[in-house]
PDB file of N, CA and C in Angstrom:
ATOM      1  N   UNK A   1       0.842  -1.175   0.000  1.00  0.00           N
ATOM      2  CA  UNK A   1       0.000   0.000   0.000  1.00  0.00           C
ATOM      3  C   UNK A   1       0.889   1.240   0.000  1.00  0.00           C
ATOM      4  N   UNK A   2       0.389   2.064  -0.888  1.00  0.00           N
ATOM      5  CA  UNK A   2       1.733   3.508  -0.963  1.00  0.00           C
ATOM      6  C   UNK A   2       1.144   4.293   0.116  1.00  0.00           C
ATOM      7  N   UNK A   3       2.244   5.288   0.742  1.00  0.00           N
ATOM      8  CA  UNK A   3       1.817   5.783   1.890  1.00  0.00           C
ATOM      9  C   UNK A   3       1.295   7.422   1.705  1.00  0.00           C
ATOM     10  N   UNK A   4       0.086   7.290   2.439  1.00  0.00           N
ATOM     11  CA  UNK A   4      -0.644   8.325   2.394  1.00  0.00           C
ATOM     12  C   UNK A   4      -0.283   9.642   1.740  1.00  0.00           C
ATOM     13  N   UNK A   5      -0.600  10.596   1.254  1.00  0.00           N
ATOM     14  CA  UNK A   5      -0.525  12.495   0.594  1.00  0.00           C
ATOM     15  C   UNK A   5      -1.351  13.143   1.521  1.00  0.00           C
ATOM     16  N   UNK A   6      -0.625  14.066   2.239  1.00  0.00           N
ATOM     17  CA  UNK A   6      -1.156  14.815   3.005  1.00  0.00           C
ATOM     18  C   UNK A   6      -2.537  15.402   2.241  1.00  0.00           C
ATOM     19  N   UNK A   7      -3.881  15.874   2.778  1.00  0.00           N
ATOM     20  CA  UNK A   7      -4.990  16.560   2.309  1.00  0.00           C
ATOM     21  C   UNK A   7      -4.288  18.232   2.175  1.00  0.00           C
ATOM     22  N   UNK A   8      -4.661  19.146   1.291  1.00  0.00           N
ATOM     23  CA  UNK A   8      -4.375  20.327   0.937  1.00  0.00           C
ATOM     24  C   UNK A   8      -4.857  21.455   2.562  1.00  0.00           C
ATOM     25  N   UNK A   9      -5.497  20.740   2.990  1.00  0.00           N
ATOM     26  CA  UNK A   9      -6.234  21.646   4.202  1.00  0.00           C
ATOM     27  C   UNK A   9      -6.223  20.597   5.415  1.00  0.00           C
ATOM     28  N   UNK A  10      -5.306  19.903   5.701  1.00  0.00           N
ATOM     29  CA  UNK A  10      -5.032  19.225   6.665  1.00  0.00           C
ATOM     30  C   UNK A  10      -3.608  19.453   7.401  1.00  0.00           C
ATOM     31  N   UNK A  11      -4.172  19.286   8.777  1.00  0.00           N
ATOM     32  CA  UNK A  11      -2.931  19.814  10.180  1.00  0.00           C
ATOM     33  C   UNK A  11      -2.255  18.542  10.033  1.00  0.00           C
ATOM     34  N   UNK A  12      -0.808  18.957  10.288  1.00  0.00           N
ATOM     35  CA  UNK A  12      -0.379  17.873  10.609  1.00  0.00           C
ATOM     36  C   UNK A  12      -0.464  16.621  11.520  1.00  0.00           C
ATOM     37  N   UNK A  13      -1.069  17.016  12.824  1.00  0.00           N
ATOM     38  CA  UNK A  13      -1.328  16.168  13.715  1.00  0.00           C
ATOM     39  C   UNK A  13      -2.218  15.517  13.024  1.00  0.00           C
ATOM     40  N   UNK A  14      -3.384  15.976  12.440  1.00  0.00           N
ATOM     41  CA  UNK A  14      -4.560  14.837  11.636  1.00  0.00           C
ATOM     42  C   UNK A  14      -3.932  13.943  10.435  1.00  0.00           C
ATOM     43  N   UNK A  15      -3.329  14.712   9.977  1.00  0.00           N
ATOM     44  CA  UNK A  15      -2.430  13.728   8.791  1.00  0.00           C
ATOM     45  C   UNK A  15      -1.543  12.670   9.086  1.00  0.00           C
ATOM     46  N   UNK A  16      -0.777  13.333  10.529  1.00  0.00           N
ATOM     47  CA  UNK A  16      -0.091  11.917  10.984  1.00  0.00           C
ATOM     48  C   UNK A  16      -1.087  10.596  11.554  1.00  0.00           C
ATOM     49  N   UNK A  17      -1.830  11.385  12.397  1.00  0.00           N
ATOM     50  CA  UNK A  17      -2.657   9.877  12.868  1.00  0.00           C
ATOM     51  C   UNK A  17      -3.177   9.653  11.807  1.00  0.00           C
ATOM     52  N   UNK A  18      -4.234   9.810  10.599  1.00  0.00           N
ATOM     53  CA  UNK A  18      -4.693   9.322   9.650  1.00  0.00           C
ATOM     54  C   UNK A  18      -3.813   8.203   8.948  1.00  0.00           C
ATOM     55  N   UNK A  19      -2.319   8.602   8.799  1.00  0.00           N
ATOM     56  CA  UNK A  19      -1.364   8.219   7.965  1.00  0.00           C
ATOM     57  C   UNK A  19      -0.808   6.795   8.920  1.00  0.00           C
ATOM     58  N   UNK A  20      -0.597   6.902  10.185  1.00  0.00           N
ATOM     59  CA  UNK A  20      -0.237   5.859  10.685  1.00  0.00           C
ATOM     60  C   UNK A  20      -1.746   4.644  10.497  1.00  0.00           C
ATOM     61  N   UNK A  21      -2.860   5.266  10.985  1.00  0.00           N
ATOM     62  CA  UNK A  21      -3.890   4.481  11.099  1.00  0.00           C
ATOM     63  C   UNK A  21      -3.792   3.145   9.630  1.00  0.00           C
ATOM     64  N   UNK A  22      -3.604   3.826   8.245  1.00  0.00           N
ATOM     65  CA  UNK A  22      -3.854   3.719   6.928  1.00  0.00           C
ATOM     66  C   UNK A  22      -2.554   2.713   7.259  1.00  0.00           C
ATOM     67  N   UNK A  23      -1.555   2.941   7.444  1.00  0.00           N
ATOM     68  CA  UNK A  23      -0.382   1.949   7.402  1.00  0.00           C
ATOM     69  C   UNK A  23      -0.179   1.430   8.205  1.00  0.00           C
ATOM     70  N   UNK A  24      -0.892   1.230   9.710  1.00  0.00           N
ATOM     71  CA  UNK A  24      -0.377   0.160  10.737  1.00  0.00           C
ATOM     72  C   UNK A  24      -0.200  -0.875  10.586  1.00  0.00           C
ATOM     73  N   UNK A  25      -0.695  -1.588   9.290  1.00  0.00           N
ATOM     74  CA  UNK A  25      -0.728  -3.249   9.295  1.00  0.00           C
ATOM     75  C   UNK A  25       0.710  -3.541   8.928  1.00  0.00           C
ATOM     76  N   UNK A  26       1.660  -2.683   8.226  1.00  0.00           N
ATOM     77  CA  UNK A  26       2.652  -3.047   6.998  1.00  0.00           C
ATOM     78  C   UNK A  26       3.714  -2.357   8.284  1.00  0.00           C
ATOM     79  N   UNK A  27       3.700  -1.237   9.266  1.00  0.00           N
ATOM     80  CA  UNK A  27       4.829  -1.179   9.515  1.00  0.00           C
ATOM     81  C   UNK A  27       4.365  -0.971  11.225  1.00  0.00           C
ATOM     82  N   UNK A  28       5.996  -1.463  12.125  1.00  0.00           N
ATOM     83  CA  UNK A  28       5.813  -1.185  13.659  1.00  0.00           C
ATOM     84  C   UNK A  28       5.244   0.492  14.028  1.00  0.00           C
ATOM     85  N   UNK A  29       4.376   0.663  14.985  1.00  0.00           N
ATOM     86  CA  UNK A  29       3.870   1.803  15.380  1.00  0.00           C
ATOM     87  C   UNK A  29       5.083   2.996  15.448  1.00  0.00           C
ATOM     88  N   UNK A  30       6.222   3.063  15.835  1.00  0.00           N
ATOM     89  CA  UNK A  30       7.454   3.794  15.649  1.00  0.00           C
ATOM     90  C   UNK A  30       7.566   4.100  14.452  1.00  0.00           C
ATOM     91  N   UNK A  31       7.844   2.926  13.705  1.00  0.00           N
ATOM     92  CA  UNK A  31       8.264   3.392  12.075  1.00  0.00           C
ATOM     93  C   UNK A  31       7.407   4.099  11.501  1.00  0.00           C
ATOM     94  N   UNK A  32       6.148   3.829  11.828  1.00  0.00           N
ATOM     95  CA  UNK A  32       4.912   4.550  10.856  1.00  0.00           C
ATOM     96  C   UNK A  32       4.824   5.406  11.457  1.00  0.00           C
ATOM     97  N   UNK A  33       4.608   6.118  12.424  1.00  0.00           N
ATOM     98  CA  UNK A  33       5.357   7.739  12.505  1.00  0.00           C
ATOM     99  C   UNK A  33       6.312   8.081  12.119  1.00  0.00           C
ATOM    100  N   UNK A  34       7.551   7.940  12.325  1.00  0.00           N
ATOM    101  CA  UNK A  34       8.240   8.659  11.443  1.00  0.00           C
ATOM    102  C   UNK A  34       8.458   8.224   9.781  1.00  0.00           C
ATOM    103  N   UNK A  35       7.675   7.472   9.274  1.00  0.00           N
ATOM    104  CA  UNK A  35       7.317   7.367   7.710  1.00  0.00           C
ATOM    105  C   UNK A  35       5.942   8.369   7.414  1.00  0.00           C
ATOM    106  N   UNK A  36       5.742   8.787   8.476  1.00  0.00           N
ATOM    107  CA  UNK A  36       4.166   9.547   8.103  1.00  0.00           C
ATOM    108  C   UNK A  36       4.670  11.505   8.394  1.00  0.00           C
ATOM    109  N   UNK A  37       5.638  11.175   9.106  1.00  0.00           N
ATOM    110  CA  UNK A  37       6.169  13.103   9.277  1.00  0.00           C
ATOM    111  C   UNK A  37       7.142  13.176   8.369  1.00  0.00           C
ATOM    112  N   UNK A  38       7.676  12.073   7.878  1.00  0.00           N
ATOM    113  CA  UNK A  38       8.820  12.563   6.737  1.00  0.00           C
ATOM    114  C   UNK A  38       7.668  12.503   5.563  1.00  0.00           C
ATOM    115  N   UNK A  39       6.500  11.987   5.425  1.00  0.00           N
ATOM    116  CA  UNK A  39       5.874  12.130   4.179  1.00  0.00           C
ATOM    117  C   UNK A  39       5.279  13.548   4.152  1.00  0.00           C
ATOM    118  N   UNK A  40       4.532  14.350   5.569  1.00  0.00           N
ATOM    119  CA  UNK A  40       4.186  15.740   5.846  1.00  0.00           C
ATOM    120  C   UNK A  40       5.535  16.346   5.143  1.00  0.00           C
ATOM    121  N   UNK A  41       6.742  16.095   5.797  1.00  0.00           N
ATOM    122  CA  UNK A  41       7.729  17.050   5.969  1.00  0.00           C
ATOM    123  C   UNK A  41       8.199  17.341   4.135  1.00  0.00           C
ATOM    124  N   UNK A  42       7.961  16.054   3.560  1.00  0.00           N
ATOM    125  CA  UNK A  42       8.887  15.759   2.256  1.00  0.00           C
ATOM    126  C   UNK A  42       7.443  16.540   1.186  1.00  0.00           C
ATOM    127  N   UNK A  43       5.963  16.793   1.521  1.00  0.00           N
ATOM    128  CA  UNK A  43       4.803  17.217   0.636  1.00  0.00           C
ATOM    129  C   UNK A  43       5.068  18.844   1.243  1.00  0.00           C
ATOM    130  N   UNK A  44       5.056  18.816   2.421  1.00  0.00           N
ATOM    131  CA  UNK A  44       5.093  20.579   2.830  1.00  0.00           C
ATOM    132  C   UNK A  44       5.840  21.525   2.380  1.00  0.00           C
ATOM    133  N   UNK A  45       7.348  21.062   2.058  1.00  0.00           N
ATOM    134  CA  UNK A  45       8.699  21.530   1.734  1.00  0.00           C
ATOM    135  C   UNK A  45       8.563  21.220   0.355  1.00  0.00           C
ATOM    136  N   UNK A  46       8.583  20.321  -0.207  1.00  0.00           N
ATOM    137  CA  UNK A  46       8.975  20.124  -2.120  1.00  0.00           C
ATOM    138  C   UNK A  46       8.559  21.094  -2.696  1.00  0.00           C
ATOM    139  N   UNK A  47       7.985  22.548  -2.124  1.00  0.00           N
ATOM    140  CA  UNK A  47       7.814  23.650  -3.119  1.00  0.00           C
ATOM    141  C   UNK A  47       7.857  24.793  -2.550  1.00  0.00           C
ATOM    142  N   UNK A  48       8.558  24.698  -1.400  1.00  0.00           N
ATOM    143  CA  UNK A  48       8.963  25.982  -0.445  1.00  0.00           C
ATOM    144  C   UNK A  48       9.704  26.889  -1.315  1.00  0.00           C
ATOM    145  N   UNK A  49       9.187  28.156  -1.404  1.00  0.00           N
ATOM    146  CA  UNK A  49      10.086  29.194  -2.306  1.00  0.00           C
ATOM    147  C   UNK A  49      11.042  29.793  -1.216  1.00  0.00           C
ATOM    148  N   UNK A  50      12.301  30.142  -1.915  1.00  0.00           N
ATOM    149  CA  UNK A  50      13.276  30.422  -1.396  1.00  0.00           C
ATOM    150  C   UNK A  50      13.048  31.792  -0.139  1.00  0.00           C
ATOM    151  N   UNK A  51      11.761  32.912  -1.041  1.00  0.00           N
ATOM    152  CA  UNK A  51      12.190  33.881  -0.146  1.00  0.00           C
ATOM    153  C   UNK A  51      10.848  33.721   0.705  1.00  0.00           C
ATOM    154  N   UNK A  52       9.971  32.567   0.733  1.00  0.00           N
ATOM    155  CA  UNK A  52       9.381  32.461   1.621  1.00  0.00           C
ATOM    156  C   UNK A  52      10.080  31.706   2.784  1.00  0.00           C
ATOM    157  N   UNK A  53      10.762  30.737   2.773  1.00  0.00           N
ATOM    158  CA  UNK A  53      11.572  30.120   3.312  1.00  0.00           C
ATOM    159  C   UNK A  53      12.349  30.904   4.586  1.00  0.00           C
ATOM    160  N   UNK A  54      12.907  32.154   4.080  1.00  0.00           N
ATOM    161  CA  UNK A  54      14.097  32.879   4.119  1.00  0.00           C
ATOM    162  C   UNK A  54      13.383  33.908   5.329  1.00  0.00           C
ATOM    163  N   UNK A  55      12.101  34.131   4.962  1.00  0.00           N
ATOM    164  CA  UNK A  55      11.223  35.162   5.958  1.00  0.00           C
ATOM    165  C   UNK A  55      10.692  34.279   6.869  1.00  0.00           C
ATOM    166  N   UNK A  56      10.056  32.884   6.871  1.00  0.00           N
ATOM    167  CA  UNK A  56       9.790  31.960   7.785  1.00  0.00           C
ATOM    168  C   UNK A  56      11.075  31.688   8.579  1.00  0.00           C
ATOM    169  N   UNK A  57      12.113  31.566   8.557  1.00  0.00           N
ATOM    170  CA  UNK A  57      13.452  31.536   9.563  1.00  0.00           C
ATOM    171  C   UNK A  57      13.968  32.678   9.720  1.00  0.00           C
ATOM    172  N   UNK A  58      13.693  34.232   9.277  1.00  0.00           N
ATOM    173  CA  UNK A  58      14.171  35.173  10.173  1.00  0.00           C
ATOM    174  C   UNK A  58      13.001  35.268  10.995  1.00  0.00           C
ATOM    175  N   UNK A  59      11.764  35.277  10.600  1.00  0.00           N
ATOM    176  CA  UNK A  59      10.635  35.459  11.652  1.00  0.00           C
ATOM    177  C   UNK A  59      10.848  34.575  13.102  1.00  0.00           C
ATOM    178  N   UNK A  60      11.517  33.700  12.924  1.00  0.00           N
ATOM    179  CA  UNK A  60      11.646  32.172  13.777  1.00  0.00           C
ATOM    180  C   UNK A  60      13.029  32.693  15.089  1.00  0.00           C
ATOM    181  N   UNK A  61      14.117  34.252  14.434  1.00  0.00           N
ATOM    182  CA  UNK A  61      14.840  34.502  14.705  1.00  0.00           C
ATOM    183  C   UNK A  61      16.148  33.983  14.572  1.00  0.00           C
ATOM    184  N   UNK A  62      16.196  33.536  13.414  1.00  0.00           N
ATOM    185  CA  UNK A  62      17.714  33.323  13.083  1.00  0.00           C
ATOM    186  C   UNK A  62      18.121  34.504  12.416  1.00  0.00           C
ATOM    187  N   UNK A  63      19.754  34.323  12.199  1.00  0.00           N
ATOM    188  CA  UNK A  63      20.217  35.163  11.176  1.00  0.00           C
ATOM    189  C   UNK A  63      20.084  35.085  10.200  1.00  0.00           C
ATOM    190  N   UNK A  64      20.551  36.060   8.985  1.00  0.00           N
ATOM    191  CA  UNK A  64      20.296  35.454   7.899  1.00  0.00           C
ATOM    192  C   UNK A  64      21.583  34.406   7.016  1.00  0.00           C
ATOM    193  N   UNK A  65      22.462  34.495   7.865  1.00  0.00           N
ATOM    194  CA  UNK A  65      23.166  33.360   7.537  1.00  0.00           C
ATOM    195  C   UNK A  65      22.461  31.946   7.935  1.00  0.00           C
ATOM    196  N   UNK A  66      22.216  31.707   8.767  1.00  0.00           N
ATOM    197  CA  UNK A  66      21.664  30.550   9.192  1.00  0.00           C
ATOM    198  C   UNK A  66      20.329  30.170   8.655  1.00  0.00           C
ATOM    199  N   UNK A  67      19.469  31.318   8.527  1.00  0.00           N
ATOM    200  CA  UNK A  67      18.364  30.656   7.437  1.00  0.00           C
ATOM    201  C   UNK A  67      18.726  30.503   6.208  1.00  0.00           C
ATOM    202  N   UNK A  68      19.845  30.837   5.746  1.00  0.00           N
ATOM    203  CA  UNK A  68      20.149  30.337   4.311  1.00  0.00           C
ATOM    204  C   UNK A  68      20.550  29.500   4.186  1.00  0.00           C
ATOM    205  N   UNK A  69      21.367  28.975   5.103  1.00  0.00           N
ATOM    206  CA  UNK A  69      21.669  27.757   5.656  1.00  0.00           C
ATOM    207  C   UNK A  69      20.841  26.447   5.505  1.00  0.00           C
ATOM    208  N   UNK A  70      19.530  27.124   6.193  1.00  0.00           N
ATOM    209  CA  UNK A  70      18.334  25.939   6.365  1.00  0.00           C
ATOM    210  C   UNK A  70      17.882  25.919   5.400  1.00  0.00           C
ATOM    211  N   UNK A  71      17.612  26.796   4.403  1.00  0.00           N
ATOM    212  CA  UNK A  71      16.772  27.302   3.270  1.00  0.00           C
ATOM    213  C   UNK A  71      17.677  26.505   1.931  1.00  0.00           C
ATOM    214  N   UNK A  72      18.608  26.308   2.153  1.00  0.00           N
ATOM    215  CA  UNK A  72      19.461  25.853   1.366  1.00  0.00           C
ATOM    216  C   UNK A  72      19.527  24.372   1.314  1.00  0.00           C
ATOM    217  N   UNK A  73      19.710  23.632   2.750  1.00  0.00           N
ATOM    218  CA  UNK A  73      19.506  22.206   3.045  1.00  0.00           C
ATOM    219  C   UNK A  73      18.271  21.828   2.659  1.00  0.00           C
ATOM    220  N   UNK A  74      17.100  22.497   3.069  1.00  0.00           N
ATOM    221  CA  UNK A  74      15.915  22.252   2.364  1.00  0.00           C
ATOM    222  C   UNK A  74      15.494  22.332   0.956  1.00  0.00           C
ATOM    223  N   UNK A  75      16.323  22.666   0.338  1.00  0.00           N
ATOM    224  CA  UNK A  75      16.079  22.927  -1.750  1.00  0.00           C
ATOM    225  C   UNK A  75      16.840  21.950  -2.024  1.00  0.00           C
ATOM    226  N   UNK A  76      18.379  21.529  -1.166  1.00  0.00           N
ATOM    227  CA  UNK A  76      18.779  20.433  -1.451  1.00  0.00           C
ATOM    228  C   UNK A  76      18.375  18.950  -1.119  1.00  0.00           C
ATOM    229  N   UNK A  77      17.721  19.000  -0.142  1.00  0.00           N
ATOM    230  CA  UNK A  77      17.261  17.999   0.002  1.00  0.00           C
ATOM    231  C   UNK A  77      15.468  17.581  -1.080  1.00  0.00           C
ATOM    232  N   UNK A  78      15.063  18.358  -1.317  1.00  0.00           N
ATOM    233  CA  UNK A  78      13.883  18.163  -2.314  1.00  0.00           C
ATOM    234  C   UNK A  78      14.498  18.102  -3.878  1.00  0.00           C
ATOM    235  N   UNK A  79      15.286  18.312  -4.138  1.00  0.00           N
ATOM    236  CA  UNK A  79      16.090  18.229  -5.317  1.00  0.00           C
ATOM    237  C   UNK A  79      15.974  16.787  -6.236  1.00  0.00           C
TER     238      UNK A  79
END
């Protein structure tokens, strides 16, 4: 069974329990959480624009070295 797509108007907390519920049979209760927040984390991010990114981590109070930092690991990692 492929694992769940977050809903367009769904919290994460509902998406994770939904997502574990949908996959408990195939994986241990541990794994299917963290297979269900890396699926949030990997649908939320794959289209994060850079200078939204960039204003979400100075708002958060980093510098702006360091959100470019993050902003950067995150484009590379969806790549």
């Amino acid at each position: 069974m492929p694992i769940p797509k977050p809903k367009s108007s769904e919290k994460k907390s509902d998406f994770v329990s939904r997502c574990v519920a949908e996959i408990k049979g195939e994986y241990p209760n541990n794994q299917g959480v963290a297979i269900c927040i890396s699926q949030w984390d990997n649908e939320k991010f794959a289209n994060y624009e850079w200078d939204d990114c960039m204003r979400d981590q100075m708002d958060r109070g980093y510098s702006v070295l360091t959100s470019q930092k993050i902003c950067g690991w995150i484009k590379n990692r969806n790549q």
